[in-house]
Protein backbone atom coordinates (compact mmCIF):
# COMPACT_ATOMS: atom_id res chain seq x y z
CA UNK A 1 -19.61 -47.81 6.98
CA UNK A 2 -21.84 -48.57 4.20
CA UNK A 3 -23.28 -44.68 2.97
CA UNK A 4 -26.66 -45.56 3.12
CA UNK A 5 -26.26 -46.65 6.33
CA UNK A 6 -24.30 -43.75 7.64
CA UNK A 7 -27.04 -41.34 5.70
CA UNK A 8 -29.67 -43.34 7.46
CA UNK A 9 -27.87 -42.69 11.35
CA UNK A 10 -27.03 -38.81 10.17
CA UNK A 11 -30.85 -38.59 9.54
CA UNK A 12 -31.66 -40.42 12.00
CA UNK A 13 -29.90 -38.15 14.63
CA UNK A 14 -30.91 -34.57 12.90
CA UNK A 15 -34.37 -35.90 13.29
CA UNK A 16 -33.73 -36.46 17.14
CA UNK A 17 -32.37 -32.83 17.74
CA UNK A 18 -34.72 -31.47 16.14
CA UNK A 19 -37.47 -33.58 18.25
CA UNK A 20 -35.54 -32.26 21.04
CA UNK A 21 -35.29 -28.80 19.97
CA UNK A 22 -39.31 -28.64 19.73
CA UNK A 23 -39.83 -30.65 22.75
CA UNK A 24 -37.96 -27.79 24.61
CA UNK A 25 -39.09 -25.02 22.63
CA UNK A 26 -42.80 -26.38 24.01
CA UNK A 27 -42.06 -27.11 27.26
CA UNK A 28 -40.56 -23.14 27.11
CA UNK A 29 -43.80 -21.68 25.73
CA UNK A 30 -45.82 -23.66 28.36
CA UNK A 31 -43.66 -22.82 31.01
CA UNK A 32 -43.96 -18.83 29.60
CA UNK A 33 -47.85 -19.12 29.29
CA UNK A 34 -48.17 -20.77 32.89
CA UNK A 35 -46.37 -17.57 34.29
CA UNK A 36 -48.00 -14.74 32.43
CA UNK A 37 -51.34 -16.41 33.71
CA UNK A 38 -49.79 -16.32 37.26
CA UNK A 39 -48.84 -12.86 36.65
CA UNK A 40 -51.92 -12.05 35.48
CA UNK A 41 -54.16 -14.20 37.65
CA UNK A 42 -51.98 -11.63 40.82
CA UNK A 43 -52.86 -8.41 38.69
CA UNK A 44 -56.58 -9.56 39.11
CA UNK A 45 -56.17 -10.11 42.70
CA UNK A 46 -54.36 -6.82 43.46
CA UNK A 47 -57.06 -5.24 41.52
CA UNK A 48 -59.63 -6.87 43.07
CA UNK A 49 -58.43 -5.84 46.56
CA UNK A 50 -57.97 -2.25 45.72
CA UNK A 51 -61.72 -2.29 44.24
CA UNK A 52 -62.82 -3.62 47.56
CA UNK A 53 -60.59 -1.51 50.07
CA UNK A 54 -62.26 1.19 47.91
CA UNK A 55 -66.02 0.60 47.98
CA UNK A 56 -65.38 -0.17 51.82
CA UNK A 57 -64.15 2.94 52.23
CA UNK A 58 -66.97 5.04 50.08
CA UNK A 59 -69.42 3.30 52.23
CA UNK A 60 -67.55 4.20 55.78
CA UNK A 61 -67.34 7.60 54.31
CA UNK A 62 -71.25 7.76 53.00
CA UNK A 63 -72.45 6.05 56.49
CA UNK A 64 -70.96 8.40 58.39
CA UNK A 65 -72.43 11.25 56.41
CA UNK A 66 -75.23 9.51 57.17
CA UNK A 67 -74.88 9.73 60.47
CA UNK A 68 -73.48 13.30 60.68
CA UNK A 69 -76.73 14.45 59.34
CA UNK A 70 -78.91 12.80 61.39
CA UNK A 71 -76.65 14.25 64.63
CA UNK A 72 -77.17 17.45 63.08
CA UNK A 73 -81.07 17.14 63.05
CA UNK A 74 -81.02 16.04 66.60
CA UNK A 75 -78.95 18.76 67.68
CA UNK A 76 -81.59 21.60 65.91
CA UNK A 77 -84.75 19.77 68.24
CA UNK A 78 -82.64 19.98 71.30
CA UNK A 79 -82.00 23.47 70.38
CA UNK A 80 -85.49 24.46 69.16
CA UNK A 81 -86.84 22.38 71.96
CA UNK A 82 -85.37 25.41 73.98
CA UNK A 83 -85.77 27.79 72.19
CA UNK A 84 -89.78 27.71 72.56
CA UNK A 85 -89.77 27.40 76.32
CA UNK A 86 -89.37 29.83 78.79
CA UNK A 87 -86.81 29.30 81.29
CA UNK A 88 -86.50 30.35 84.66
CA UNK A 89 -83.65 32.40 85.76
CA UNK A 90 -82.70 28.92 87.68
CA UNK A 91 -82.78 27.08 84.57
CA UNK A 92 -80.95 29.37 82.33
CA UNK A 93 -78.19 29.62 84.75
CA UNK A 94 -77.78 25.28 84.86
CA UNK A 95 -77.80 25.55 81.16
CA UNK A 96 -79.42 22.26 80.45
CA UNK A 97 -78.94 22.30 76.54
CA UNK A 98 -75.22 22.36 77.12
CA UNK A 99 -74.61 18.65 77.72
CA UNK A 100 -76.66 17.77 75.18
CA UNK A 101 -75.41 19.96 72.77
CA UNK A 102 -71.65 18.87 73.47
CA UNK A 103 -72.39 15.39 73.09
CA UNK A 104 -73.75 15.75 69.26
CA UNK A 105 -71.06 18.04 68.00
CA UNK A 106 -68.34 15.90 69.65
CA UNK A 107 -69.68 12.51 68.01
CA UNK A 108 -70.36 14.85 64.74
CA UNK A 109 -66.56 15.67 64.51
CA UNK A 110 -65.43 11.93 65.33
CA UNK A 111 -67.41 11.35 62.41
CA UNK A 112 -66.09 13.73 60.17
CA UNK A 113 -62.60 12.14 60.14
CA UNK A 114 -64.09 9.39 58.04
CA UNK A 115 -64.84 11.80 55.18
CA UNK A 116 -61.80 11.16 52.69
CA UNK A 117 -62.90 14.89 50.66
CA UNK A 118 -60.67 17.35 52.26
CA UNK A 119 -63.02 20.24 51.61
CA UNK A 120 -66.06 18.63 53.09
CA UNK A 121 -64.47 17.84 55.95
CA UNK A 122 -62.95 20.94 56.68
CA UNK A 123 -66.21 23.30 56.29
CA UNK A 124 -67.76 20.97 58.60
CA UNK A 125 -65.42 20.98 61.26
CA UNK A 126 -65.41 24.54 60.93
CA UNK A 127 -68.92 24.55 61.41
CA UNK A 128 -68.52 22.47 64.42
CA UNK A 129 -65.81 25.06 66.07
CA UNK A 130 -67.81 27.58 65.22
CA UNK A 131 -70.82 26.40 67.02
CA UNK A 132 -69.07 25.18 70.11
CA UNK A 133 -68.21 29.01 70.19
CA UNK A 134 -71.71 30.17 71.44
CA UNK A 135 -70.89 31.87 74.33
CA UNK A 136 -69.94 34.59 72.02
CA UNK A 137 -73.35 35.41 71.02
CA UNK A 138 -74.54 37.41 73.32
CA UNK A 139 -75.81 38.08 77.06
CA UNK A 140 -78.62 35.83 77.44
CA UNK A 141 -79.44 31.92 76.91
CA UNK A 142 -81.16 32.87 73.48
CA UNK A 143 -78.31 34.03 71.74
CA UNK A 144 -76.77 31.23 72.51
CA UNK A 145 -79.35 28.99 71.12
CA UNK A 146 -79.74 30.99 67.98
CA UNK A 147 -75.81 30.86 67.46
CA UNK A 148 -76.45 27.36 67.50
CA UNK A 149 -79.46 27.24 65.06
CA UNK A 150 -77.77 28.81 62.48
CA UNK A 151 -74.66 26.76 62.67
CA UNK A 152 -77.26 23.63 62.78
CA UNK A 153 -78.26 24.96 59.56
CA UNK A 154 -74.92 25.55 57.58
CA UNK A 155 -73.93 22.00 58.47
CA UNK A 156 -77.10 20.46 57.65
CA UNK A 157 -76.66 22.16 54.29
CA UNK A 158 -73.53 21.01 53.73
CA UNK A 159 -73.93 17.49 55.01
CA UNK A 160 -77.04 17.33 52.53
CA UNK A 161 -75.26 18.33 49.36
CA UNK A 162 -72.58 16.55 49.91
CA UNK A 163 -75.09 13.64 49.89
CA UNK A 164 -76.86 14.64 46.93
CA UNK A 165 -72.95 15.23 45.63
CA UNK A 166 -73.77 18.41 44.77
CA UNK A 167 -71.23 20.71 45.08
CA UNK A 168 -71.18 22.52 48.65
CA UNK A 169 -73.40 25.72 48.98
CA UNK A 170 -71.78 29.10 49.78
CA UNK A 171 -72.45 29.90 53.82
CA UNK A 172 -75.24 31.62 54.95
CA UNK A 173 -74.68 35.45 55.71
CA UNK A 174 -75.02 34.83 59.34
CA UNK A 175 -72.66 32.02 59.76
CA UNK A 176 -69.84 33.72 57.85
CA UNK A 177 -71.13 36.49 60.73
CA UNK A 178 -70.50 34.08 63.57
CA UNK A 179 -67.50 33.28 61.59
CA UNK A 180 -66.07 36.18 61.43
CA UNK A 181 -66.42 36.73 65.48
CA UNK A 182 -65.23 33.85 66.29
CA UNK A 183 -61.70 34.61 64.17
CA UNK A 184 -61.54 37.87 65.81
CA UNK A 185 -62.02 36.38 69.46
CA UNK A 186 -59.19 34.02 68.59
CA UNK A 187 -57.02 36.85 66.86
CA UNK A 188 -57.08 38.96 69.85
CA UNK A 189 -56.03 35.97 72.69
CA UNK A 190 -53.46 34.83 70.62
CA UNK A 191 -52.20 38.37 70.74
CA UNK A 192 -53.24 38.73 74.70
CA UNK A 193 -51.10 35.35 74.64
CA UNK A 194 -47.98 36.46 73.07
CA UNK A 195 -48.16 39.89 75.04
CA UNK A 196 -48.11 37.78 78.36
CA UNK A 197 -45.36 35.60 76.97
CA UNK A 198 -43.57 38.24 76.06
CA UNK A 199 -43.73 40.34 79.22
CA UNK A 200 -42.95 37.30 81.17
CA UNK A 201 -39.75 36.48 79.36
């Protein structure tokens, strides 16, 4: 074969490989850019999805804050609504607050298990277990009622900051009061509890 000839085909044929190599070396980088957008086009989603399971969760959580505090305000009119009347024996004995009163602090603490802060949640459902503790007040119908004011109070104080997001106040002396009986009064049947368990074993 003439050399010019066989220079020509050599040339000829480094010039295809090397068309080759670049066509595949393109379709490589194409084939890398088309995934990276995939991968990143998914990131986006996933992100996207996490923003919105989030904001639909902050507004569960601030909707039923809403709603906690306007339970609470409803609960201090029944209770003040009481409060200024004067009841007949008859009528202090049928206790007609006490429905009423159940009703709010058991949709209050159905709401409270929306609230995603831990802290929040649990000074409010203390507040709630406190105040469903009345009966410890005291001998009449208004020592009830004012067991319930003040625990009307403390969670409208802390359902209010925790609006504002404030941080959450410190109790009022005469909660942490009510508090404190209410701890004692379960101290001592837990003991009367384990006493009969133990006397019965």
């Amino acid at each position: 074969m003439d050399a010019t000839v066989a220079a020509g085909w050599i040339g000829g044929l480094t010039g295809l490989g090397g068309a080759s190599v670049g066509a595949m070396a393109s379709i490589w980088a194409t084939r890398n850019s088309q995934k990276h957008a995939a991968q990143q086009a998914l990131l986006t989603r996933e992100h996207e999805v996490a923003d919105a399971k989030e904001q639909r969760l902050f507004e569960l959580a601030r909707a039923a804050l809403d709603t906690t505090l306007l339970e609470w305000q409803a609960l201090g009119k029944i209770i003040d609504q009481y409060q200024h009347q004067h009841l007949t024996p008859q009528q202090e004995e049928a206790e007609p607050w006490e429905s009423p009163v159940k009703e709010h602090l058991e949709r209050i603490e159905a709401l409270l298990h929306r609230i995603p802060e831990a802290e929040v949640r649990e000074r409010l459902q203390r507040v709630v277990y406190v105040a469903g503790r009345d009966r410890l007040a005291g001998p009449t119908y208004r020592y009830n009622l004012s067991w319930l004011h003040v625990a009307v109070r403390e969670g409208v104080r802390c359902t209010s900051a925790h609006l504002r997001e404030e941080e959450l106040p410190p109790p009022i002396s005469r909660f942490v009061s009510n508090d404190e009986i209410v701890t004692e009064d379960d101290y001592m049947y837990n003991e009367s509890m384990n006493e009969a368990r133990g006397n019965g074993s």
